[in-house]
PDB file of N, CA and C in Angstrom:
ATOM      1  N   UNK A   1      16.263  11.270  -4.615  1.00  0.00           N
ATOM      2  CA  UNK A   1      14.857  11.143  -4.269  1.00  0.00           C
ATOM      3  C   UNK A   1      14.224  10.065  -5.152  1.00  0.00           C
ATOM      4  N   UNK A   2      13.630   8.877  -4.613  1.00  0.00           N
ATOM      5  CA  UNK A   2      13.033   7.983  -5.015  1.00  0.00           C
ATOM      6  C   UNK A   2      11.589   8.676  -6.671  1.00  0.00           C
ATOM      7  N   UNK A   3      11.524   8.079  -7.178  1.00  0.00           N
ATOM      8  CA  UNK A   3      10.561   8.162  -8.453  1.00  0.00           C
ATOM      9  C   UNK A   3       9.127   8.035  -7.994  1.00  0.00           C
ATOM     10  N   UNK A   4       8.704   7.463  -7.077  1.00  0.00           N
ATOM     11  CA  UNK A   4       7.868   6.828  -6.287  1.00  0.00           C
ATOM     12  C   UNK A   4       7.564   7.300  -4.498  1.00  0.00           C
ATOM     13  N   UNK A   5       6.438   7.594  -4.479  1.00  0.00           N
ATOM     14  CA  UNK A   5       5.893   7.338  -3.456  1.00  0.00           C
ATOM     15  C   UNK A   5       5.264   5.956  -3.151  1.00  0.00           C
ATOM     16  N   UNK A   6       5.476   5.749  -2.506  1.00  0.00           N
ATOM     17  CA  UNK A   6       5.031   4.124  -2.498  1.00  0.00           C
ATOM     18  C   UNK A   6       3.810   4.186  -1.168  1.00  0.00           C
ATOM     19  N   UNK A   7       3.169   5.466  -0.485  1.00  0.00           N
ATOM     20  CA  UNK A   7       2.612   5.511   0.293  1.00  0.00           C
ATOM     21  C   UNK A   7       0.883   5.993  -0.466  1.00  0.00           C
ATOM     22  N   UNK A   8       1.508   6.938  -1.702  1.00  0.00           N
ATOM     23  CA  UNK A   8       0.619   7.273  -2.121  1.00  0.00           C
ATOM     24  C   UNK A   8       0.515   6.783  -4.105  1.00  0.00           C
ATOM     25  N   UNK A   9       1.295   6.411  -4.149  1.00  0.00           N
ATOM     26  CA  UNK A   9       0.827   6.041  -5.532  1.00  0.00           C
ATOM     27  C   UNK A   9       0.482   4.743  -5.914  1.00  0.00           C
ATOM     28  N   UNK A  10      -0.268   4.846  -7.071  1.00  0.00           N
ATOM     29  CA  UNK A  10      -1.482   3.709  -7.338  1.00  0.00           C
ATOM     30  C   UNK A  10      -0.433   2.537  -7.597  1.00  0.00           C
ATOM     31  N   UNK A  11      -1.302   1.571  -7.826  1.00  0.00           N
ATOM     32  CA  UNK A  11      -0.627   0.298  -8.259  1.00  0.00           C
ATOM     33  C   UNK A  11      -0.949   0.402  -9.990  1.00  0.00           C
ATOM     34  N   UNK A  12      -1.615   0.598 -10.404  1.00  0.00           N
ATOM     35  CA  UNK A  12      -1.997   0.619 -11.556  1.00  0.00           C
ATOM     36  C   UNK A  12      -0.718   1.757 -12.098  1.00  0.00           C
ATOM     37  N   UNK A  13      -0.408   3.024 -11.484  1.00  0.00           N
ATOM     38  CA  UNK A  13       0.794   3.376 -11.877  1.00  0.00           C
ATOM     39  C   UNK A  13       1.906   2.957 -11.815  1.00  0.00           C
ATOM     40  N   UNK A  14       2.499   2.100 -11.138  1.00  0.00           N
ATOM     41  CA  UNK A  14       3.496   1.106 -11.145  1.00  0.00           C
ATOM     42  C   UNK A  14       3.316   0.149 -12.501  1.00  0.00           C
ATOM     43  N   UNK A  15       2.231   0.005 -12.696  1.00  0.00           N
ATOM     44  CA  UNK A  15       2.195  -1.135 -13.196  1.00  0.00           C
ATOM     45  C   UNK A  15       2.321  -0.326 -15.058  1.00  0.00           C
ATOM     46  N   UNK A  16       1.926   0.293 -14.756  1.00  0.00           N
ATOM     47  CA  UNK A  16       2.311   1.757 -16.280  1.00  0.00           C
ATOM     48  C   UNK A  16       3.744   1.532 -16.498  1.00  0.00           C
ATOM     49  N   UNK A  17       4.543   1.751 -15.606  1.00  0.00           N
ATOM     50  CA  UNK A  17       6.016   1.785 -16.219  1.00  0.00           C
ATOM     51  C   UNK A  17       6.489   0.642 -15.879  1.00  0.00           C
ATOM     52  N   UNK A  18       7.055   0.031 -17.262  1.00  0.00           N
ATOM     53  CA  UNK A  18       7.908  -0.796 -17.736  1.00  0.00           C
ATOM     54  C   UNK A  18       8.883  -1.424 -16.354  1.00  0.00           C
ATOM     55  N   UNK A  19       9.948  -0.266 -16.359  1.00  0.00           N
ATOM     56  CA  UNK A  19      10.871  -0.634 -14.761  1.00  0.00           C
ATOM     57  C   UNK A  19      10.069  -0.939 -13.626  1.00  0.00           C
ATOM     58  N   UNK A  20       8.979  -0.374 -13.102  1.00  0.00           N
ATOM     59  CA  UNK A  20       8.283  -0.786 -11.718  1.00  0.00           C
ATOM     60  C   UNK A  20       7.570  -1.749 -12.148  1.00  0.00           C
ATOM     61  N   UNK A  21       6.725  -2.231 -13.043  1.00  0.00           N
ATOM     62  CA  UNK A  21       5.742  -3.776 -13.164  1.00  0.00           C
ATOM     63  C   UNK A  21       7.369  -4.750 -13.134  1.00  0.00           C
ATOM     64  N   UNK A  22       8.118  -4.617 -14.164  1.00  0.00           N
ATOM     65  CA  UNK A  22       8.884  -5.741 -14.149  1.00  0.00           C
ATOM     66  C   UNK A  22       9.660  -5.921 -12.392  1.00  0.00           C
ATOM     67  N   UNK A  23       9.799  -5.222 -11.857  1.00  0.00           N
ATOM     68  CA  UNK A  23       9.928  -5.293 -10.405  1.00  0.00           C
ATOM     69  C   UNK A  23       9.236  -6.260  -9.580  1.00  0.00           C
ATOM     70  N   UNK A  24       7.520  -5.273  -9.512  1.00  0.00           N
ATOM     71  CA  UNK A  24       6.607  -6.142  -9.122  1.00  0.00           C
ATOM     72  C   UNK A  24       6.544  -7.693  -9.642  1.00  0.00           C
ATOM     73  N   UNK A  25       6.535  -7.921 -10.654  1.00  0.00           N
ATOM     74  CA  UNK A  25       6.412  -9.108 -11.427  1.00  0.00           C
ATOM     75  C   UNK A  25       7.498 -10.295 -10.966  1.00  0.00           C
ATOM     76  N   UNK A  26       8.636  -9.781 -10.576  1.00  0.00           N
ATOM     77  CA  UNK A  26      10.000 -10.352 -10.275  1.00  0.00           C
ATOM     78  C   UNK A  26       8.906 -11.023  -8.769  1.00  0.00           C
ATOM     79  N   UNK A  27       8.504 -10.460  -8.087  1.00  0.00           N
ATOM     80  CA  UNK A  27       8.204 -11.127  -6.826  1.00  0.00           C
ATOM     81  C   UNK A  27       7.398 -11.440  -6.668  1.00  0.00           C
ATOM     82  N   UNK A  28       5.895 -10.960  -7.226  1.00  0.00           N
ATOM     83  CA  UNK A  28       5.079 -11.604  -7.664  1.00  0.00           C
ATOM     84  C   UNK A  28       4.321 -11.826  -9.297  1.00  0.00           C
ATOM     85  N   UNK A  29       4.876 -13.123  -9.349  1.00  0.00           N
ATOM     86  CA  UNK A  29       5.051 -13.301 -11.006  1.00  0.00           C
ATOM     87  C   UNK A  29       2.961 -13.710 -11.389  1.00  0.00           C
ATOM     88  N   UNK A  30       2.323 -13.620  -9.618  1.00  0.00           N
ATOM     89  CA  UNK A  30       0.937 -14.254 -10.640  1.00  0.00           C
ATOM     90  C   UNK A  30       0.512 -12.988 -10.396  1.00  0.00           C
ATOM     91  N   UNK A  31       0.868 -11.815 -10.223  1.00  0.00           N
ATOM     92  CA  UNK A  31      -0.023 -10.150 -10.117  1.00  0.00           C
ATOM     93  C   UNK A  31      -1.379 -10.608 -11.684  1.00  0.00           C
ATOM     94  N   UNK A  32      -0.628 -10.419 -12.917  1.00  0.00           N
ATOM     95  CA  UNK A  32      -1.432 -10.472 -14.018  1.00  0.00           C
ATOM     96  C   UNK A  32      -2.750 -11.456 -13.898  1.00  0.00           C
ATOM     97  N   UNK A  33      -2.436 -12.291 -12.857  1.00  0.00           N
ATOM     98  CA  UNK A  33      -3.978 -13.250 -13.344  1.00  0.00           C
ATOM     99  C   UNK A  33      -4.446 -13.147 -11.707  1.00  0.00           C
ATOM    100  N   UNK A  34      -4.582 -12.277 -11.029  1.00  0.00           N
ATOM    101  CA  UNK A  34      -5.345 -11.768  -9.665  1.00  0.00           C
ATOM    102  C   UNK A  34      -6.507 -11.603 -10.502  1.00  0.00           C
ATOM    103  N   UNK A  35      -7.531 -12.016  -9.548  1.00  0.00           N
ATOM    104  CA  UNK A  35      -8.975 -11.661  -9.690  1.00  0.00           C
ATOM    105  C   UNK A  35      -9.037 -10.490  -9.362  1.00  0.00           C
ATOM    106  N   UNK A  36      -8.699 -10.019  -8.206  1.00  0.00           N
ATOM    107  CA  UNK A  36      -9.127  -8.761  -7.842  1.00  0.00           C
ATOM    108  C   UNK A  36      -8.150  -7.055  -8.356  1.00  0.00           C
ATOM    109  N   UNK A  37      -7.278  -7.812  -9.238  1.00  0.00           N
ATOM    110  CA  UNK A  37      -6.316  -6.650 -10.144  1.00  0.00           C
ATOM    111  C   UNK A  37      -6.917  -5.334 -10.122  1.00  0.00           C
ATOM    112  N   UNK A  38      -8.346  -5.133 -10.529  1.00  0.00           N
ATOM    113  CA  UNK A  38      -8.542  -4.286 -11.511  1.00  0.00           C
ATOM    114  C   UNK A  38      -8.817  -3.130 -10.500  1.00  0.00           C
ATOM    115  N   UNK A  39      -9.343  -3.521  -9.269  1.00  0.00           N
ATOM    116  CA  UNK A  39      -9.652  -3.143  -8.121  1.00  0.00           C
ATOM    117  C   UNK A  39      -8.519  -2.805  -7.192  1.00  0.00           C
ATOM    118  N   UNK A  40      -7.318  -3.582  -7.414  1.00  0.00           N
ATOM    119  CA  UNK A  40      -6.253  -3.004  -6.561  1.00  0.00           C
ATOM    120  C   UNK A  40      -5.308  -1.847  -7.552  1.00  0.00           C
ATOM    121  N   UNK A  41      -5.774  -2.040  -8.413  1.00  0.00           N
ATOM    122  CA  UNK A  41      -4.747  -0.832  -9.459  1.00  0.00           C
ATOM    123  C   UNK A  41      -5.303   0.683  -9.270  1.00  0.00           C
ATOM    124  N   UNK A  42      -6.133   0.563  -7.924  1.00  0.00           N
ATOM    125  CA  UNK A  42      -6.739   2.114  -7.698  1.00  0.00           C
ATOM    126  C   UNK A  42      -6.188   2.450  -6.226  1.00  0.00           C
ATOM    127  N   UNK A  43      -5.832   1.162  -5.852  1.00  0.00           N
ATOM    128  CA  UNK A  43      -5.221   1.786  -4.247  1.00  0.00           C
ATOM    129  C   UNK A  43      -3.988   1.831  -4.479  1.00  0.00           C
ATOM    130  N   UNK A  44      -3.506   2.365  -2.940  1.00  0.00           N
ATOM    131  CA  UNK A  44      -1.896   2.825  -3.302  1.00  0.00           C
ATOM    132  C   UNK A  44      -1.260   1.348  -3.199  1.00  0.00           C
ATOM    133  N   UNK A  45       0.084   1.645  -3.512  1.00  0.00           N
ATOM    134  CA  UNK A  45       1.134   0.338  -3.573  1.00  0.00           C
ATOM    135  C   UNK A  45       0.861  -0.226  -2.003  1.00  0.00           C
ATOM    136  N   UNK A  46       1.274   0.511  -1.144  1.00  0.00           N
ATOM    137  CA  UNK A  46       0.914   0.112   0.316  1.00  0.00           C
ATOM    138  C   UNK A  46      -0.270  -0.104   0.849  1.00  0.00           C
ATOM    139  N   UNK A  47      -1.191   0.003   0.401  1.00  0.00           N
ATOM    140  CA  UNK A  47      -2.107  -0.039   0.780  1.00  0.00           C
ATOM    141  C   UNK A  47      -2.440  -1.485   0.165  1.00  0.00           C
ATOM    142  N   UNK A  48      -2.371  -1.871  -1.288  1.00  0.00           N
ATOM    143  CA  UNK A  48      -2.218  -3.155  -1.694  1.00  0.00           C
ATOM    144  C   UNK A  48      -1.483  -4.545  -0.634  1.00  0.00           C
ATOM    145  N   UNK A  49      -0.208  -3.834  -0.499  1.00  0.00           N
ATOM    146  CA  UNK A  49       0.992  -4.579  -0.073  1.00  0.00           C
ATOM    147  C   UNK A  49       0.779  -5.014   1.354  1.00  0.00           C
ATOM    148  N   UNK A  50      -0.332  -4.308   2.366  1.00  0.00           N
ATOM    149  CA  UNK A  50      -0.881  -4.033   3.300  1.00  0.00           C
ATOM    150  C   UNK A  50      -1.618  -5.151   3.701  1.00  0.00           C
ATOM    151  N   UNK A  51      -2.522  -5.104   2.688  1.00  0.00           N
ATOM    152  CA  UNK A  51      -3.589  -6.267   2.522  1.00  0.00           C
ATOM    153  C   UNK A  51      -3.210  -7.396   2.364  1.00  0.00           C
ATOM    154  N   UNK A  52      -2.193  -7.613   1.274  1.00  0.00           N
ATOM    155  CA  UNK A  52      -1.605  -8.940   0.813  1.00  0.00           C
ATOM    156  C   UNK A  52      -0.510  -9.374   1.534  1.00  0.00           C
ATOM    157  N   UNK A  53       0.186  -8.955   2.783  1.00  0.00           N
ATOM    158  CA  UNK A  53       1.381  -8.906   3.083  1.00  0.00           C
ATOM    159  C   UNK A  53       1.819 -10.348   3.723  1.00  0.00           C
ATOM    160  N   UNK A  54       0.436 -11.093   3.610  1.00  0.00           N
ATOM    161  CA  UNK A  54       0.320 -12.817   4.468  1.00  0.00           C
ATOM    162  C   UNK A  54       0.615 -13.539   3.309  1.00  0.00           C
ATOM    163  N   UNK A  55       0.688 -12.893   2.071  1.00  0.00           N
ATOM    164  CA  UNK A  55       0.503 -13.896   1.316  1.00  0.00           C
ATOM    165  C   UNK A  55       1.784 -13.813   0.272  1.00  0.00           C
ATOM    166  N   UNK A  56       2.029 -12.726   0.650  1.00  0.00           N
ATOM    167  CA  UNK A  56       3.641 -12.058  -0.071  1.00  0.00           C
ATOM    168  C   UNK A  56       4.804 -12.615   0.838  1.00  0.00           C
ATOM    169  N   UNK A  57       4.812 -12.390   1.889  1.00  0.00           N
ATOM    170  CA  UNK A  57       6.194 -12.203   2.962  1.00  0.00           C
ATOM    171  C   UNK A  57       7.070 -11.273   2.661  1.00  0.00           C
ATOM    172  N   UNK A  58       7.266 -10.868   3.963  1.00  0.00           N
ATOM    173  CA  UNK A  58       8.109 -10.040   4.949  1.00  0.00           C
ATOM    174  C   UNK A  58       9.516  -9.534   3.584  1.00  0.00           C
ATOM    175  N   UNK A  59       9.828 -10.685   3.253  1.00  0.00           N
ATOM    176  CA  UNK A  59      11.320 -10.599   2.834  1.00  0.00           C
ATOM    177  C   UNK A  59      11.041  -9.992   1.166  1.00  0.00           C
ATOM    178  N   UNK A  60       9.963 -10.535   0.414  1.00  0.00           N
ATOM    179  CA  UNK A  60       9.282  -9.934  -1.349  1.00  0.00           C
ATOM    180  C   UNK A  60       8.757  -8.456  -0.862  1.00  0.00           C
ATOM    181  N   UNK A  61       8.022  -8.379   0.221  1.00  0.00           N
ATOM    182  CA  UNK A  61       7.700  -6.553   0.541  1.00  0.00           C
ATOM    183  C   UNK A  61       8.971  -6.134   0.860  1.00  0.00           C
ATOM    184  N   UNK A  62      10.002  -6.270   1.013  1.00  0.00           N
ATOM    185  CA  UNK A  62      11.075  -5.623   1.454  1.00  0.00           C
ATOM    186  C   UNK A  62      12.082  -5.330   0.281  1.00  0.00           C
ATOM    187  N   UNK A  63      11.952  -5.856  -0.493  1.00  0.00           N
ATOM    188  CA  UNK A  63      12.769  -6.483  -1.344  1.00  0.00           C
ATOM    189  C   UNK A  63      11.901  -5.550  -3.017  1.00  0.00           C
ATOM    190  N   UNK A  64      10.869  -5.831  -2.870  1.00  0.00           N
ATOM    191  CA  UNK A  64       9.696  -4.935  -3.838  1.00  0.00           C
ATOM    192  C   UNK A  64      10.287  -3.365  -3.290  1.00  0.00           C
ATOM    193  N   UNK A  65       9.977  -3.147  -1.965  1.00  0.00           N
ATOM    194  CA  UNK A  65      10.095  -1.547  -1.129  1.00  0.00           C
ATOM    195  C   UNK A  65      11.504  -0.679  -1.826  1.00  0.00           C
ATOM    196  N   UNK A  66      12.870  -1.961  -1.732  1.00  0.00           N
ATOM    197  CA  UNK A  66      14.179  -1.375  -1.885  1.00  0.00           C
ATOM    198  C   UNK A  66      14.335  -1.193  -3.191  1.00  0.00           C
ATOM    199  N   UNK A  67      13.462  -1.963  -4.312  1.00  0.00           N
ATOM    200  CA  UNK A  67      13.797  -2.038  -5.648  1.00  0.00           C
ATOM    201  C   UNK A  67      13.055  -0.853  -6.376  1.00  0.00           C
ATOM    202  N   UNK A  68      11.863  -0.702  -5.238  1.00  0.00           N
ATOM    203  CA  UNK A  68      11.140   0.476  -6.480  1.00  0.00           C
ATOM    204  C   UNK A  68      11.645   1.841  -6.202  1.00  0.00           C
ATOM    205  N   UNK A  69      12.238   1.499  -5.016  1.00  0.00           N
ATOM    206  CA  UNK A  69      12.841   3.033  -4.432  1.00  0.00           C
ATOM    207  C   UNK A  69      14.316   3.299  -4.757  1.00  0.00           C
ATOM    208  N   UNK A  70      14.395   2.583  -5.786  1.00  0.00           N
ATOM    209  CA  UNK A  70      15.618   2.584  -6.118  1.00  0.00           C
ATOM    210  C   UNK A  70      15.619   2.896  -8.057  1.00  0.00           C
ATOM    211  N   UNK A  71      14.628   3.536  -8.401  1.00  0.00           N
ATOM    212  CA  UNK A  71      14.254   3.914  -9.399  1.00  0.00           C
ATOM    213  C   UNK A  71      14.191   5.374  -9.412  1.00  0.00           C
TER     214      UNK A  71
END
């Protein structure tokens, strides 16, 4: 069983543990200097990933999805 809900947990909790930010970070290395950070660290991962998904691609959400669920 995955560590993570990725439907319901925050981004800001990802971003708490060490193993899931360095994940995130791997695919998107500018997360830390987003303007709107402080504000997405209250919605869920998907719900983030949702929003941003034009600006991420198909293949970094997929790739983010298999890595955190693999924790």
């Amino acid at each position: 069983m995955p560590k993570y809900n990725l439907a319901d947990v925050k981004l800001g909790t990802l971003m708490d543990d060490p193993e899931a930010l360095a994940i995130i970070e791997k695919h998107v290395p500018e997360l830390q200097k987003l303007p709107m950070l402080s504000m997405a660290k209250k919605m869920s991962f998907n719900a983030v990933v949702g929003m941003a998904s034009g600006q991420l691609g198909k293949s970094a959400v997929e790739a983010m999805r298999e890595e955190l669920g693999s924790l």
